[in-house]
PDB file of N, CA and C in Angstrom:
ATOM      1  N   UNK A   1     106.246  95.448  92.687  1.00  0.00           N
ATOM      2  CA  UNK A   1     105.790  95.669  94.053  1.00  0.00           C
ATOM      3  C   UNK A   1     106.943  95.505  95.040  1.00  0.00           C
ATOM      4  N   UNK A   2     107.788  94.602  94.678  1.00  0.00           N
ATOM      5  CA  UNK A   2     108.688  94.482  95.561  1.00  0.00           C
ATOM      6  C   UNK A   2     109.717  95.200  95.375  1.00  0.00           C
ATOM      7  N   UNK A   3     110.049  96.340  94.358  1.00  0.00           N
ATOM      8  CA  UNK A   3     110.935  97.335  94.315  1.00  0.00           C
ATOM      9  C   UNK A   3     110.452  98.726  95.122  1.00  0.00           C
ATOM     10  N   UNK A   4     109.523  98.738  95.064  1.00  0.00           N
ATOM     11  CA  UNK A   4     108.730  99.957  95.978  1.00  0.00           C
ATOM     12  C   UNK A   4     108.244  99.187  97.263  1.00  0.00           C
ATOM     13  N   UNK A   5     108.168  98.444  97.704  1.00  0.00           N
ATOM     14  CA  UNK A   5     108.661  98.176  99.274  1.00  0.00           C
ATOM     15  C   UNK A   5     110.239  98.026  99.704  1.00  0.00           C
ATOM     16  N   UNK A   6     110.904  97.896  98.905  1.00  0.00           N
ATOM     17  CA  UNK A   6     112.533  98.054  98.963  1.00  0.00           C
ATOM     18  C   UNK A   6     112.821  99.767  98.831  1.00  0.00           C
ATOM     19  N   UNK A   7     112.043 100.474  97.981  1.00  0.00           N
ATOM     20  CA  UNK A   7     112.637 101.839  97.995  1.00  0.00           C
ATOM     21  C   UNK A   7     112.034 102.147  99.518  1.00  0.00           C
ATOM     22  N   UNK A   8     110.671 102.027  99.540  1.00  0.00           N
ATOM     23  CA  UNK A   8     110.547 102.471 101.124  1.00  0.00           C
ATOM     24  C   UNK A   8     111.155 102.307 102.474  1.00  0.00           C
ATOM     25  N   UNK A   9     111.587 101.098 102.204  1.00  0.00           N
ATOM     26  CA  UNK A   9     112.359 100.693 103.565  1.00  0.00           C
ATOM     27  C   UNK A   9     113.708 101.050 103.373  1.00  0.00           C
ATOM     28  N   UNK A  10     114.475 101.368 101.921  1.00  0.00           N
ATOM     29  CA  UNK A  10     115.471 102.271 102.412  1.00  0.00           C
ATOM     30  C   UNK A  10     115.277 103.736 102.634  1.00  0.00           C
ATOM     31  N   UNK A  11     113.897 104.386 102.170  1.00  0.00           N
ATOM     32  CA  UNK A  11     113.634 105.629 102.694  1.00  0.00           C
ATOM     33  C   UNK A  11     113.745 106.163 104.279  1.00  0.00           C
ATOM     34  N   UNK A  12     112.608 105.249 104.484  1.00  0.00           N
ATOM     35  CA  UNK A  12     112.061 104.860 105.842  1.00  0.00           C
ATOM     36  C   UNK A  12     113.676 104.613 106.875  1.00  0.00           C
ATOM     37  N   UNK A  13     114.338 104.126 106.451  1.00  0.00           N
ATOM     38  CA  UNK A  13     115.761 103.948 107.509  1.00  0.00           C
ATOM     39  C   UNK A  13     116.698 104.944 107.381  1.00  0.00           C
ATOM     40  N   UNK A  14     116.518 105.752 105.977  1.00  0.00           N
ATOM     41  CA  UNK A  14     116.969 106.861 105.912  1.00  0.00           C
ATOM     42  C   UNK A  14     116.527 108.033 107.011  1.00  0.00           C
ATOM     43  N   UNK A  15     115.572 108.125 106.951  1.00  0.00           N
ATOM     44  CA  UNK A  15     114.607 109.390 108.211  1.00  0.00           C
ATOM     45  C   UNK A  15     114.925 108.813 109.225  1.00  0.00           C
ATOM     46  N   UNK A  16     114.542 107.477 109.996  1.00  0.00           N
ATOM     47  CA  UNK A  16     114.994 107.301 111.460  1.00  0.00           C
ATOM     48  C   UNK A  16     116.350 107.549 111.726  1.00  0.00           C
ATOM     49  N   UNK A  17     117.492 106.739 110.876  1.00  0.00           N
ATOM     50  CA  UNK A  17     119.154 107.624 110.757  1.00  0.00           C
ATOM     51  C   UNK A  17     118.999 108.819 111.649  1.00  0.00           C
ATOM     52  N   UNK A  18     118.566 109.863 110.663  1.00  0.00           N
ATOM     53  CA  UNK A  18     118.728 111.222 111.065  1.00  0.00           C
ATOM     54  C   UNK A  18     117.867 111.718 112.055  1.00  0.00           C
ATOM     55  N   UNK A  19     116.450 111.006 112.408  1.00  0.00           N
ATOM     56  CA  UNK A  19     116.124 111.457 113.964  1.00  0.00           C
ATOM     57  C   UNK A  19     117.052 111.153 114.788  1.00  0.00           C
ATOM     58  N   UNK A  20     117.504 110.298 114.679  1.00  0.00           N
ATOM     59  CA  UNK A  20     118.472 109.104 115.892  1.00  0.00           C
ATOM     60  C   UNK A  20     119.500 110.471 116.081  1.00  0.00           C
ATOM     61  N   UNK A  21     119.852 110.768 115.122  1.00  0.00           N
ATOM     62  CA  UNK A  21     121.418 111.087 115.164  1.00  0.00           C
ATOM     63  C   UNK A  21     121.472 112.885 115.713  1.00  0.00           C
ATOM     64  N   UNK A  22     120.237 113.343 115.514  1.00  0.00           N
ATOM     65  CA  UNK A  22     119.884 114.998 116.374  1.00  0.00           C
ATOM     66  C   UNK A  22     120.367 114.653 117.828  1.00  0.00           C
ATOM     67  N   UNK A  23     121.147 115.839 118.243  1.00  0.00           N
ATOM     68  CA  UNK A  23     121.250 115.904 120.035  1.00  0.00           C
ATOM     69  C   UNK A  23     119.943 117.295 119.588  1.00  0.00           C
ATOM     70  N   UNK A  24     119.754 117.517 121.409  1.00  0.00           N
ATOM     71  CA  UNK A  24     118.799 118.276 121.943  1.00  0.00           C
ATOM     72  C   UNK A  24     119.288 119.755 121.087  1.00  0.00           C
ATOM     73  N   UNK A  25     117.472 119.889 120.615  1.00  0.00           N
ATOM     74  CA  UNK A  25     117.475 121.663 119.787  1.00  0.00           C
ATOM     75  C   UNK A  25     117.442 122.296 120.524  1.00  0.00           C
ATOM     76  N   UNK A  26     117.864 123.380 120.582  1.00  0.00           N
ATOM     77  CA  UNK A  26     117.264 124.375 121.700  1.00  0.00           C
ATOM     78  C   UNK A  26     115.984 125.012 121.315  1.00  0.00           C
ATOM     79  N   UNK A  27     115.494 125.257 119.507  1.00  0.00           N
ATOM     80  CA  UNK A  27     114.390 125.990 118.827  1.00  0.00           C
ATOM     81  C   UNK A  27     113.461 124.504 119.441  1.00  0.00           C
ATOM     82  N   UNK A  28     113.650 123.559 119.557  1.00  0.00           N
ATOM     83  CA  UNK A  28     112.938 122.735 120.149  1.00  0.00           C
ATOM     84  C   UNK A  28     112.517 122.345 121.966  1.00  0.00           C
ATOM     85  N   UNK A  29     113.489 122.453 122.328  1.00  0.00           N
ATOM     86  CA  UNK A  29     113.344 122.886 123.786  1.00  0.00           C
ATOM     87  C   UNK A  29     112.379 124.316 124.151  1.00  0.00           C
ATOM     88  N   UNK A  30     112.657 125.339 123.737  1.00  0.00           N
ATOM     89  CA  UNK A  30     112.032 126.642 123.721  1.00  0.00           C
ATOM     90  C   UNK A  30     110.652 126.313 123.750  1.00  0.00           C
ATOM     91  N   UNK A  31     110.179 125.586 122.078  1.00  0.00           N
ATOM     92  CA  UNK A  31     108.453 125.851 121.537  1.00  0.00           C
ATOM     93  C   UNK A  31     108.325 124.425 122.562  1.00  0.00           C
ATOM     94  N   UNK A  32     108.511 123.511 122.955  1.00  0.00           N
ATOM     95  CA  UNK A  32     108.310 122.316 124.059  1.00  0.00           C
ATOM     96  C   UNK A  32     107.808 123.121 125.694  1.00  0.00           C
ATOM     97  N   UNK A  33     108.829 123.988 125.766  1.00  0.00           N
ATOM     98  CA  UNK A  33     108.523 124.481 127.156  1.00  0.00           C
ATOM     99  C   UNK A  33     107.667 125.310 127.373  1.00  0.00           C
ATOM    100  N   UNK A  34     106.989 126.461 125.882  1.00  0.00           N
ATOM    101  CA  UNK A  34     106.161 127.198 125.806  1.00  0.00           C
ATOM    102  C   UNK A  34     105.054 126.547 125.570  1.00  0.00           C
ATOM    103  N   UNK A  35     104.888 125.562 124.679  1.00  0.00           N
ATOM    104  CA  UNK A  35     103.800 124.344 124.444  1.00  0.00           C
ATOM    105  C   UNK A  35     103.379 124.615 122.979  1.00  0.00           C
ATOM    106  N   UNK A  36     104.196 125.433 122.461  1.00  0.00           N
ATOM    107  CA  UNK A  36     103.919 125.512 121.117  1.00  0.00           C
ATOM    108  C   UNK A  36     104.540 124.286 120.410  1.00  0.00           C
ATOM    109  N   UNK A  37     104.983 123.218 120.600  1.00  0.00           N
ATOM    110  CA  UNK A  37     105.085 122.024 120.032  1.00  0.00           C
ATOM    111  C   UNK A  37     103.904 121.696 119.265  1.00  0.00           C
ATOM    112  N   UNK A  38     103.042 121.441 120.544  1.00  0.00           N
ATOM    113  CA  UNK A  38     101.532 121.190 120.275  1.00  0.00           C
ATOM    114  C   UNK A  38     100.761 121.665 118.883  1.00  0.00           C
ATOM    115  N   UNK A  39     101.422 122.890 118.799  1.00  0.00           N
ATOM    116  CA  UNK A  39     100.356 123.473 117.683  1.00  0.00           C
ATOM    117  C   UNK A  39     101.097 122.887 116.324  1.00  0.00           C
ATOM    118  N   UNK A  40     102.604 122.720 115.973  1.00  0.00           N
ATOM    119  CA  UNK A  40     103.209 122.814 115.176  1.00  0.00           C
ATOM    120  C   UNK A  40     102.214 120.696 115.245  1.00  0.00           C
ATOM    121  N   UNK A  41     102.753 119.879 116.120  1.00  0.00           N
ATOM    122  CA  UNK A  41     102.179 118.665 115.632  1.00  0.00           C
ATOM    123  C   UNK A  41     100.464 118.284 115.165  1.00  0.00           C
ATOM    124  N   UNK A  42      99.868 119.554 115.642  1.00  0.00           N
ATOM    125  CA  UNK A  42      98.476 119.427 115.708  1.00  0.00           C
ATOM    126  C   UNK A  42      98.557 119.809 113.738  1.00  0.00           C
ATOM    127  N   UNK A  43      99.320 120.899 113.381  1.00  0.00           N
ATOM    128  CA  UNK A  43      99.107 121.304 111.949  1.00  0.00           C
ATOM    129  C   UNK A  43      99.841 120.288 110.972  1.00  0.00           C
ATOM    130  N   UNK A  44     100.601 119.361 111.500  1.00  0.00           N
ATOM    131  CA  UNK A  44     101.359 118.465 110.801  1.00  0.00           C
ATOM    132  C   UNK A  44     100.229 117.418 110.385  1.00  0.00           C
ATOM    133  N   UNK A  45      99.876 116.988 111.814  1.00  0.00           N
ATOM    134  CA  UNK A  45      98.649 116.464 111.845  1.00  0.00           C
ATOM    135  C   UNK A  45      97.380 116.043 110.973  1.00  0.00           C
ATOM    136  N   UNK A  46      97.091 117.451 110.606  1.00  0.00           N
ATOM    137  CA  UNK A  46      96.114 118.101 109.861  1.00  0.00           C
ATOM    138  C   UNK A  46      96.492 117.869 108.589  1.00  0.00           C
ATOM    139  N   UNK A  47      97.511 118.298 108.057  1.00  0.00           N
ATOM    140  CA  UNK A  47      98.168 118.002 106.693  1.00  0.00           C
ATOM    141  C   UNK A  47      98.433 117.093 106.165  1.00  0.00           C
ATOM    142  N   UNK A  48      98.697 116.033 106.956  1.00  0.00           N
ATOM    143  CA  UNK A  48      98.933 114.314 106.571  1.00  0.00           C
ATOM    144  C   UNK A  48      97.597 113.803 106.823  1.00  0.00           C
ATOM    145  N   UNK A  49      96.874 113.900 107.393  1.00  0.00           N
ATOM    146  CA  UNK A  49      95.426 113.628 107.514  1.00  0.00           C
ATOM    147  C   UNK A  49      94.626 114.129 106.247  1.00  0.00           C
ATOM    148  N   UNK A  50      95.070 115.361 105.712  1.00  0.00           N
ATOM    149  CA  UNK A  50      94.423 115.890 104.948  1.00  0.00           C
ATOM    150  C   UNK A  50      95.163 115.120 103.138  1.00  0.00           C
ATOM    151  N   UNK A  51      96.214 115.244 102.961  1.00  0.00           N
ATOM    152  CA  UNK A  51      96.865 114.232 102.556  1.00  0.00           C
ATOM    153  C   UNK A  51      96.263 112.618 102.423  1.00  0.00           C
ATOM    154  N   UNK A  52      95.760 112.171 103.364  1.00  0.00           N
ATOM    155  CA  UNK A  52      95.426 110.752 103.162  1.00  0.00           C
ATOM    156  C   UNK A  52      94.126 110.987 102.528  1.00  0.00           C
ATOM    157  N   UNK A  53      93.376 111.667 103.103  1.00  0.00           N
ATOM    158  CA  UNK A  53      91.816 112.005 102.479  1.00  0.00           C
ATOM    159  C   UNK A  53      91.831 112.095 101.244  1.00  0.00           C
ATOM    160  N   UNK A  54      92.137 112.739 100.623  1.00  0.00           N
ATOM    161  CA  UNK A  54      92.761 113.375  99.166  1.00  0.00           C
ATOM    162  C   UNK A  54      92.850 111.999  98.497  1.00  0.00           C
ATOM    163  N   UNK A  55      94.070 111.040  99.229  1.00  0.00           N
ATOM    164  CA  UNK A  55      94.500 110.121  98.376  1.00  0.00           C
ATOM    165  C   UNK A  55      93.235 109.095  98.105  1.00  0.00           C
ATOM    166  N   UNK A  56      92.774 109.056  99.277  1.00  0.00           N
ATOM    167  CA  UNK A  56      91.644 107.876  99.313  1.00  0.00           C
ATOM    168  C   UNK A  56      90.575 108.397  98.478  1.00  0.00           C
ATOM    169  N   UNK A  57      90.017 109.493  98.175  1.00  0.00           N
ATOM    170  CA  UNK A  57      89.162 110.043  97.923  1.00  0.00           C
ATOM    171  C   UNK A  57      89.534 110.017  95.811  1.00  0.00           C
ATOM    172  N   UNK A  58      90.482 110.216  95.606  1.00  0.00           N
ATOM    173  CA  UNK A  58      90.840 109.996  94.433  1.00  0.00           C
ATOM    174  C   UNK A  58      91.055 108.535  94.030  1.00  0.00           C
ATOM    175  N   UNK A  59      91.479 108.015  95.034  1.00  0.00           N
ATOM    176  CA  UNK A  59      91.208 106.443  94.425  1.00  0.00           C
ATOM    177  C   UNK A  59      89.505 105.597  93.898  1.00  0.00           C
ATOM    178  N   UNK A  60      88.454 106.171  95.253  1.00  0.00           N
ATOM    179  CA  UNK A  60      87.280 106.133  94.526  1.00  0.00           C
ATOM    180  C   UNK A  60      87.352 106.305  93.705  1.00  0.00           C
ATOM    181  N   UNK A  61      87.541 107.913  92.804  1.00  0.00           N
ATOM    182  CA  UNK A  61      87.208 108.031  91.823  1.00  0.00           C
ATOM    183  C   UNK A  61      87.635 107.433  90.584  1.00  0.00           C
ATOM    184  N   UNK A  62      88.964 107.159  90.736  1.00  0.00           N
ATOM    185  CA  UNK A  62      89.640 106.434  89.682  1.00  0.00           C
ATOM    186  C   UNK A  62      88.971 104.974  89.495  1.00  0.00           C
ATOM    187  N   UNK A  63      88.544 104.498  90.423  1.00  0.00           N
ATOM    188  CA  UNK A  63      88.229 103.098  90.626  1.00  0.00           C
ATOM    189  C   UNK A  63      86.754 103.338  90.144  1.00  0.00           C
ATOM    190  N   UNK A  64      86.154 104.137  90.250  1.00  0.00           N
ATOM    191  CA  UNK A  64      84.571 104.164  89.882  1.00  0.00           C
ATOM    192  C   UNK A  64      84.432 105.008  87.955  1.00  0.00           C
ATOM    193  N   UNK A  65      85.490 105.276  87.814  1.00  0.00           N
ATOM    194  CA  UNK A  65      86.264 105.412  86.350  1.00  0.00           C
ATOM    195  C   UNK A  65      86.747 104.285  85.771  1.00  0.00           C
ATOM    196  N   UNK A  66      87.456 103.664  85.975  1.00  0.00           N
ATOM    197  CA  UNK A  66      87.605 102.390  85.607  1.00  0.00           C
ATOM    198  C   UNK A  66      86.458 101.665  85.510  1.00  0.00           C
ATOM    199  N   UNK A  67      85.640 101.411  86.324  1.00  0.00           N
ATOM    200  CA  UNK A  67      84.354 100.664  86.261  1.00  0.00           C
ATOM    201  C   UNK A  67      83.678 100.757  84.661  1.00  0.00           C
ATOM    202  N   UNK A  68      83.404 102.208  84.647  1.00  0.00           N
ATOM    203  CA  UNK A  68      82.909 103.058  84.130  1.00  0.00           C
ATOM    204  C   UNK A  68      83.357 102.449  82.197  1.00  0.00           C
ATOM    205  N   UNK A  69      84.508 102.615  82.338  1.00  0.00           N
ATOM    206  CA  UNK A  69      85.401 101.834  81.286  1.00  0.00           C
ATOM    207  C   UNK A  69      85.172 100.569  81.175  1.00  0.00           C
ATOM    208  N   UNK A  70      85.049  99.820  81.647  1.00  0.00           N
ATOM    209  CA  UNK A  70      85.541  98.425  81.331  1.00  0.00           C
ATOM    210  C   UNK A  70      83.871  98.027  81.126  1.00  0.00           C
ATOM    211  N   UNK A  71      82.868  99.010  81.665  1.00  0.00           N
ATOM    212  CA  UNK A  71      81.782  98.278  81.126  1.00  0.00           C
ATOM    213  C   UNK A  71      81.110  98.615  79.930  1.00  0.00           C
ATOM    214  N   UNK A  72      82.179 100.027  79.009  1.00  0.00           N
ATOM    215  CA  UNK A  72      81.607 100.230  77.908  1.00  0.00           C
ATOM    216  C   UNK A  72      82.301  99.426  76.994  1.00  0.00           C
ATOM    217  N   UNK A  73      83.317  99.075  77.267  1.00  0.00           N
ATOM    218  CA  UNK A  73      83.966  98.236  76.454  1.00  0.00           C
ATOM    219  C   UNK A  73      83.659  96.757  76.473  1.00  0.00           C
TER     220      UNK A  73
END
């Protein structure tokens, strides 16, 4: 457990690094000023949301599988 909270937090400092270190996009300035930002974070949104569902939703099942197991045995 404590090697996979160590890989994350050097992940995790890896990605902020490289936000930090962008100067101003212009492909980002452009979709910002048109307001198409919005749509691109709204679908990101959606996908990591949709992403977590998934995960949680398979853990039930695994967990109600396991059950399932350990009481035939």
């Amino acid at each position: 457990m404590n090697n996979i909270k160590s890989i994350l937090l050097l992940c995790f400092s890896f990605i902020s690094t490289f936000l930090f270190a962008q100067e101003e996009v212009p492909m980002a300035d452009t979709m910002r000023s048109e307001g198409k930002i919005y749509v691109v974070v709204a679908v990101v949104l959606v996908l990591v949301l949709g992403l977590v569902l998934y995960v949680f939703l398979m853990d039930k099942k695994i967990t109600a599988l396991e059950k399932r197991i350990n009481k035939k045995g």
